[in-house]
C-alpha atoms as a PDB file:
ATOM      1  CA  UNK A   1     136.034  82.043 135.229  1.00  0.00           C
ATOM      2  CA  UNK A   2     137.351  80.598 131.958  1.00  0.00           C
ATOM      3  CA  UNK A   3     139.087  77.271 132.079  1.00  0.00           C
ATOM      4  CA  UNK A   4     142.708  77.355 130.813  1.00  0.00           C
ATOM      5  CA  UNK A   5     143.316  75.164 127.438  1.00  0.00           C
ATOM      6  CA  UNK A   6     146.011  72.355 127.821  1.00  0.00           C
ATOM      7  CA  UNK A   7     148.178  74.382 126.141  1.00  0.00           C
ATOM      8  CA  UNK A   8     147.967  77.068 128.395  1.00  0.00           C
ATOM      9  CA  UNK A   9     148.503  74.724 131.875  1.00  0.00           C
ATOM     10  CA  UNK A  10     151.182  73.352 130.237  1.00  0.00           C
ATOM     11  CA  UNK A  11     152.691  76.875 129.921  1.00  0.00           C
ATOM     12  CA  UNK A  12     151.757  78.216 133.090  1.00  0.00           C
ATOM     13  CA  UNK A  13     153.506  75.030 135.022  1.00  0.00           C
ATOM     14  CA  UNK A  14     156.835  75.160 133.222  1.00  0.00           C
ATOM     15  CA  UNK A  15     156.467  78.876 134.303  1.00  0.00           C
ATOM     16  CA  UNK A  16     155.970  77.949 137.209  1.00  0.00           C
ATOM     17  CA  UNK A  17     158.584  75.093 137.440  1.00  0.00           C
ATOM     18  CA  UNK A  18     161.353  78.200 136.412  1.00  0.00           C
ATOM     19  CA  UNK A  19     160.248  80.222 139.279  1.00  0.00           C
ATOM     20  CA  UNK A  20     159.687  83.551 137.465  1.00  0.00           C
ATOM     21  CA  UNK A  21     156.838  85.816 137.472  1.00  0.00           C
ATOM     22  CA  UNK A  22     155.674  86.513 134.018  1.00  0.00           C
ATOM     23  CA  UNK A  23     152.894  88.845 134.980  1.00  0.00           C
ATOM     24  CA  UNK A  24     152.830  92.123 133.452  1.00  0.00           C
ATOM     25  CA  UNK A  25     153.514  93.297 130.019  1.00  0.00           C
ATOM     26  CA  UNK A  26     156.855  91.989 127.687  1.00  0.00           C
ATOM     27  CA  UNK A  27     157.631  95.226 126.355  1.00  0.00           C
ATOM     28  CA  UNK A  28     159.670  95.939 123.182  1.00  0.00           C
ATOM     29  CA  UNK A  29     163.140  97.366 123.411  1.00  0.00           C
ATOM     30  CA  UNK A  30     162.440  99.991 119.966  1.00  0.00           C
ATOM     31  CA  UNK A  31     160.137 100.837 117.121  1.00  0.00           C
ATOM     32  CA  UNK A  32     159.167  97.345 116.194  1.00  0.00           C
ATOM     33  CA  UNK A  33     156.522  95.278 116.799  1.00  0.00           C
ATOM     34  CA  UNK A  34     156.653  92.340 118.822  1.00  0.00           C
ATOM     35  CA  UNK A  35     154.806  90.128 116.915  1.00  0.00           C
ATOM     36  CA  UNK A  36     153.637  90.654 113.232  1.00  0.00           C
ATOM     37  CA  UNK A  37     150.667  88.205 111.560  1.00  0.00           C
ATOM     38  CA  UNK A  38     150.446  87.941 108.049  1.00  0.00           C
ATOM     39  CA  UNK A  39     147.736  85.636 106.504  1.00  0.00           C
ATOM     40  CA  UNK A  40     148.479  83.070 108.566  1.00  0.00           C
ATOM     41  CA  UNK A  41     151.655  83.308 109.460  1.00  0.00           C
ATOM     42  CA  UNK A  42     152.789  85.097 113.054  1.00  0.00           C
ATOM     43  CA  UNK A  43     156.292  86.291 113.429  1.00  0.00           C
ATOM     44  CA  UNK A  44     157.858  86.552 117.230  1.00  0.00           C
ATOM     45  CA  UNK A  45     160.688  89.364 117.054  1.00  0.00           C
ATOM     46  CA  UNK A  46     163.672  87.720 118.988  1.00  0.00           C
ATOM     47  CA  UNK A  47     163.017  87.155 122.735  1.00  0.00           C
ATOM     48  CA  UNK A  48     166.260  87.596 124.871  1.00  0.00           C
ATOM     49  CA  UNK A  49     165.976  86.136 128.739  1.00  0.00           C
ATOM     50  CA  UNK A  50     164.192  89.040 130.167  1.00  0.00           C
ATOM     51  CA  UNK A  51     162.190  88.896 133.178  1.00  0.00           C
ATOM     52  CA  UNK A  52     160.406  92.402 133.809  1.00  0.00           C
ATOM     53  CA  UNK A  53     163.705  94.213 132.947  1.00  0.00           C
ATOM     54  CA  UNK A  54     166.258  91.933 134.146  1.00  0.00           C
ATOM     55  CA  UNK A  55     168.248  89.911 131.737  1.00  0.00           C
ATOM     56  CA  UNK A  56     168.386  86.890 133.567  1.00  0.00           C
ATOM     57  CA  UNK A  57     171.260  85.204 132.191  1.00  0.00           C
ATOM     58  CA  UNK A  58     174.110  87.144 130.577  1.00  0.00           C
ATOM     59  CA  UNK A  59     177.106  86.182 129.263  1.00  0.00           C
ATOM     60  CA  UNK A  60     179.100  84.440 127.118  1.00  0.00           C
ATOM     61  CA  UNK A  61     178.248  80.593 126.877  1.00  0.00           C
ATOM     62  CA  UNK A  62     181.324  78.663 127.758  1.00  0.00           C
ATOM     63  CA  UNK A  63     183.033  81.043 129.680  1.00  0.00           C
ATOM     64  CA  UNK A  64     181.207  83.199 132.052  1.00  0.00           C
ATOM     65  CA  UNK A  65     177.620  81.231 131.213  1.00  0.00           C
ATOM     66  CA  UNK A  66     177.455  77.484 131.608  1.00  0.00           C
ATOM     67  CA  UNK A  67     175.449  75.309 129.278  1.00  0.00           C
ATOM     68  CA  UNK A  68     172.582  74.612 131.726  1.00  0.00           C
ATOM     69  CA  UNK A  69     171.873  78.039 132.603  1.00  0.00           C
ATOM     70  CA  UNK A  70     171.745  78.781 128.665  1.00  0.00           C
ATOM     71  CA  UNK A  71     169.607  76.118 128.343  1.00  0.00           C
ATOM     72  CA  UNK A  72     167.321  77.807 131.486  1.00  0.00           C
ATOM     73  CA  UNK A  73     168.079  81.094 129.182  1.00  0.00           C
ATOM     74  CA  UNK A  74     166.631  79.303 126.304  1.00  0.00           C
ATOM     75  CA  UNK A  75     163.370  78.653 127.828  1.00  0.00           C
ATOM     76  CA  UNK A  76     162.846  81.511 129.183  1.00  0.00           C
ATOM     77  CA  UNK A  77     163.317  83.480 125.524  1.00  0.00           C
ATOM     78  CA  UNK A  78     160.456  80.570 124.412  1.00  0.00           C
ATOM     79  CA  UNK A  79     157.781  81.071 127.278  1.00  0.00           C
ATOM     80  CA  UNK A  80     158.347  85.210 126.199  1.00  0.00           C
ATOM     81  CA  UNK A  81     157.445  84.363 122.707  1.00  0.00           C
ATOM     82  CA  UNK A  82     154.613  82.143 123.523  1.00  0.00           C
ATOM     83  CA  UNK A  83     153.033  84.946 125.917  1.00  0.00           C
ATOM     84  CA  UNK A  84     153.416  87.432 123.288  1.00  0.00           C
ATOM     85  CA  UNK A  85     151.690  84.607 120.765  1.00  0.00           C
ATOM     86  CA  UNK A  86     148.890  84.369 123.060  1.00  0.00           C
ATOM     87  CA  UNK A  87     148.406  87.695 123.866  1.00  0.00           C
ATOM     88  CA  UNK A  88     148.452  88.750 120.238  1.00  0.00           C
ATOM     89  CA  UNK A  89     146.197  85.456 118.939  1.00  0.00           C
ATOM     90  CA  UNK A  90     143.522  85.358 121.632  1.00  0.00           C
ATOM     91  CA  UNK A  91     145.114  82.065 122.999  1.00  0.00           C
ATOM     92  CA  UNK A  92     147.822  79.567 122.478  1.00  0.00           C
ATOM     93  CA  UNK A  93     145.135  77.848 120.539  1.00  0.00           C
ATOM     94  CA  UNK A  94     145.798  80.355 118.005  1.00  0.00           C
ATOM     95  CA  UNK A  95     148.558  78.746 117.212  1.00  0.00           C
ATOM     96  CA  UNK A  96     148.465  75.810 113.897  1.00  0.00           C
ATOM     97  CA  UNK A  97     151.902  74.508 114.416  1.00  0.00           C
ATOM     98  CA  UNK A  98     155.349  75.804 115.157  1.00  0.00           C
ATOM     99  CA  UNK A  99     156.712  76.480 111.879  1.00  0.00           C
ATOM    100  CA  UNK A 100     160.285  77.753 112.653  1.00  0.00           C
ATOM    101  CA  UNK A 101     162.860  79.113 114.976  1.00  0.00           C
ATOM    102  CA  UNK A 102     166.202  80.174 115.496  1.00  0.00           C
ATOM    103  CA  UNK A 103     168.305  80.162 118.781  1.00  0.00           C
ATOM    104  CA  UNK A 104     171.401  82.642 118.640  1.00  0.00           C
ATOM    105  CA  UNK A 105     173.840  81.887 121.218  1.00  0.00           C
ATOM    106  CA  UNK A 106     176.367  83.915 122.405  1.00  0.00           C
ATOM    107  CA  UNK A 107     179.237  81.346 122.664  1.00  0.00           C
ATOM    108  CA  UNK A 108     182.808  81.753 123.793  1.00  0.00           C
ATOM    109  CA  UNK A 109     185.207  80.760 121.045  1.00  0.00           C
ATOM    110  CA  UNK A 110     185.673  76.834 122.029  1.00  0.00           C
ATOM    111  CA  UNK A 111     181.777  76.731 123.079  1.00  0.00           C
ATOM    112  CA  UNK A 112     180.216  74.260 120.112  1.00  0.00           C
ATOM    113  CA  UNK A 113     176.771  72.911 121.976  1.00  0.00           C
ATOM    114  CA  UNK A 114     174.982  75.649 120.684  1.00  0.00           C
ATOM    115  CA  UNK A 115     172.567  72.781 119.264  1.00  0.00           C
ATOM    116  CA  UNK A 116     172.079  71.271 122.918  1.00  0.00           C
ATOM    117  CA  UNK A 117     170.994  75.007 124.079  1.00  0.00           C
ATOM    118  CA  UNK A 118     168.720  75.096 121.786  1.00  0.00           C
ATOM    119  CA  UNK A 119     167.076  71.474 122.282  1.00  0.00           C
ATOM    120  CA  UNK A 120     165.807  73.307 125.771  1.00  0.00           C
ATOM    121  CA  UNK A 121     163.782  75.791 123.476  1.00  0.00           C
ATOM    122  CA  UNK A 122     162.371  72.961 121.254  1.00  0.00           C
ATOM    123  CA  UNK A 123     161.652  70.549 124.162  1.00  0.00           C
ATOM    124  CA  UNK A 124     159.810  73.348 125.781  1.00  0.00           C
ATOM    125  CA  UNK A 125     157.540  73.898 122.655  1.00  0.00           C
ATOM    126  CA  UNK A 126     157.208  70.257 122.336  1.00  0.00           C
ATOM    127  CA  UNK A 127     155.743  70.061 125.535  1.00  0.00           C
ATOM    128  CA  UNK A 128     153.382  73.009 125.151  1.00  0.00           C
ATOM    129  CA  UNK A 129     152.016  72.072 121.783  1.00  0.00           C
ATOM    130  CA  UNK A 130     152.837  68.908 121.370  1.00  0.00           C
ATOM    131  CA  UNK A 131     152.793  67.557 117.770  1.00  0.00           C
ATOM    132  CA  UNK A 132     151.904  71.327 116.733  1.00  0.00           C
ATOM    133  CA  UNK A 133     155.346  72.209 118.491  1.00  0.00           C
ATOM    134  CA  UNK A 134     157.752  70.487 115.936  1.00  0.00           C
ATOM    135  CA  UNK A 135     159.236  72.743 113.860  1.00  0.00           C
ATOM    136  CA  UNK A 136     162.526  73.406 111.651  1.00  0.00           C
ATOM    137  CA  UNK A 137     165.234  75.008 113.184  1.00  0.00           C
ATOM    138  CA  UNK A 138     168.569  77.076 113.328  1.00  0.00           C
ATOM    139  CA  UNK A 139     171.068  77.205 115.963  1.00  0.00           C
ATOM    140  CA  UNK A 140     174.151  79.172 115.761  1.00  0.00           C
ATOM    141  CA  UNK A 141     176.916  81.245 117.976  1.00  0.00           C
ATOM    142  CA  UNK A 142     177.324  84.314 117.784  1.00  0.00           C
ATOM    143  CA  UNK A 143     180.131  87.275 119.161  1.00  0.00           C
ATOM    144  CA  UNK A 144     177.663  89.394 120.750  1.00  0.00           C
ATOM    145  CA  UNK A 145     173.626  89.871 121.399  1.00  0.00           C
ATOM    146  CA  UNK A 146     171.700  92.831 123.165  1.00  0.00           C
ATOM    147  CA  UNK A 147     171.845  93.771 126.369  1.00  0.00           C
ATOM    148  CA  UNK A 148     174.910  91.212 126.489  1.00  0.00           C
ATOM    149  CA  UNK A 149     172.148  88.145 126.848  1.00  0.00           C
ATOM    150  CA  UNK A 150     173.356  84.508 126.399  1.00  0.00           C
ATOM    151  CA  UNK A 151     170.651  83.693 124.345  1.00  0.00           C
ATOM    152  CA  UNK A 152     167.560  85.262 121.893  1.00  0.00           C
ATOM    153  CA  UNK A 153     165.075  83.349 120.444  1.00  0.00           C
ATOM    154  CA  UNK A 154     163.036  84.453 116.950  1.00  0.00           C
ATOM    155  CA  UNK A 155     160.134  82.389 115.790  1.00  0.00           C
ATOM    156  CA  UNK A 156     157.593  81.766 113.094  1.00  0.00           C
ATOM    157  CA  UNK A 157     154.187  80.072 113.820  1.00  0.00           C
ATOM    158  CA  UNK A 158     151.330  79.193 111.394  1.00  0.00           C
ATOM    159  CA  UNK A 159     147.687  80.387 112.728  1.00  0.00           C
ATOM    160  CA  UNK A 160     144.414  79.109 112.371  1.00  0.00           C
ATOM    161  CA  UNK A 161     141.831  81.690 110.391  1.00  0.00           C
ATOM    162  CA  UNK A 162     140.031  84.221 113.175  1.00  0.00           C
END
């Protein structure tokens, strides 16, 4: 039995502190790969709050979505990403450093806090990572998002050489 890294406790009790059951595999919705690595640079395809195939929060933020559960939404998109990081690197030590990401929020038309649903996603891979989880970022609202999801997620990590 292989001891989990920090990184990966860390993970597995904010999992576990949002009461969903990750187990199983985070399918893509098309022809597209989930995650693409390029030298050393991995790209997460955007993660919408899906839980097996249940969008888990859906809805426009500031009207039928409040900001809390877009921030839960937010995290949720993030632990997706990181699973699909650490299935497709080995481990989350396979991860450098966060490099970027961008939160898309579908917002009602008075909704501006996109930036405070999107602090969940960064606090989340601050506390994973740590240091390594800093990272540039975007955060904007949008009209509409797949499968009518409050919130999807894209990232960019830097990896260390395999």
């Amino acid at each position: 039995m292989s001891i989990p890294s920090s990184r990966q406790a860390a993970l597995d009790s904010i999992v576990h502190t949002l009461g969903y059951s990750f187990d199983g595999d985070i399918r893509s919705g098309g022809n597209y790969a989930p995650v693409v690595q390029e030298n050393h640079v991995a790209y997460v395809s955007g993660q919408i709050p899906r839980v097996g195939d249940t969008v888990v929060v859906a809805g426009r933020v500031g009207a039928d979505v409040t900001l809390a559960q877009a921030r839960l939404a937010a995290q949720v998109c993030v632990v997706r990403a990181l699973l699909l990081l650490a299935q497709s690197l080995g481990s989350l030590d396979g991860i450098g450093r966060m490099l970027r990401i961008t939160v898309f929020v579908q917002s009602a038309p008075d909704f501006t806090q996109q930036s405070e649903v999107a602090d969940a996603a960064s606090d989340l891979l601050h506390a994973v990572l740590g240091q390594a989880g800093q990272h540039t970022r975007t955060s904007v609202g949008v009209y509409q998002l797949p499968k009518n999801a409050a919130v999807e997620v894209d990232l960019m990590v830097s990896t260390h050489a395999r």
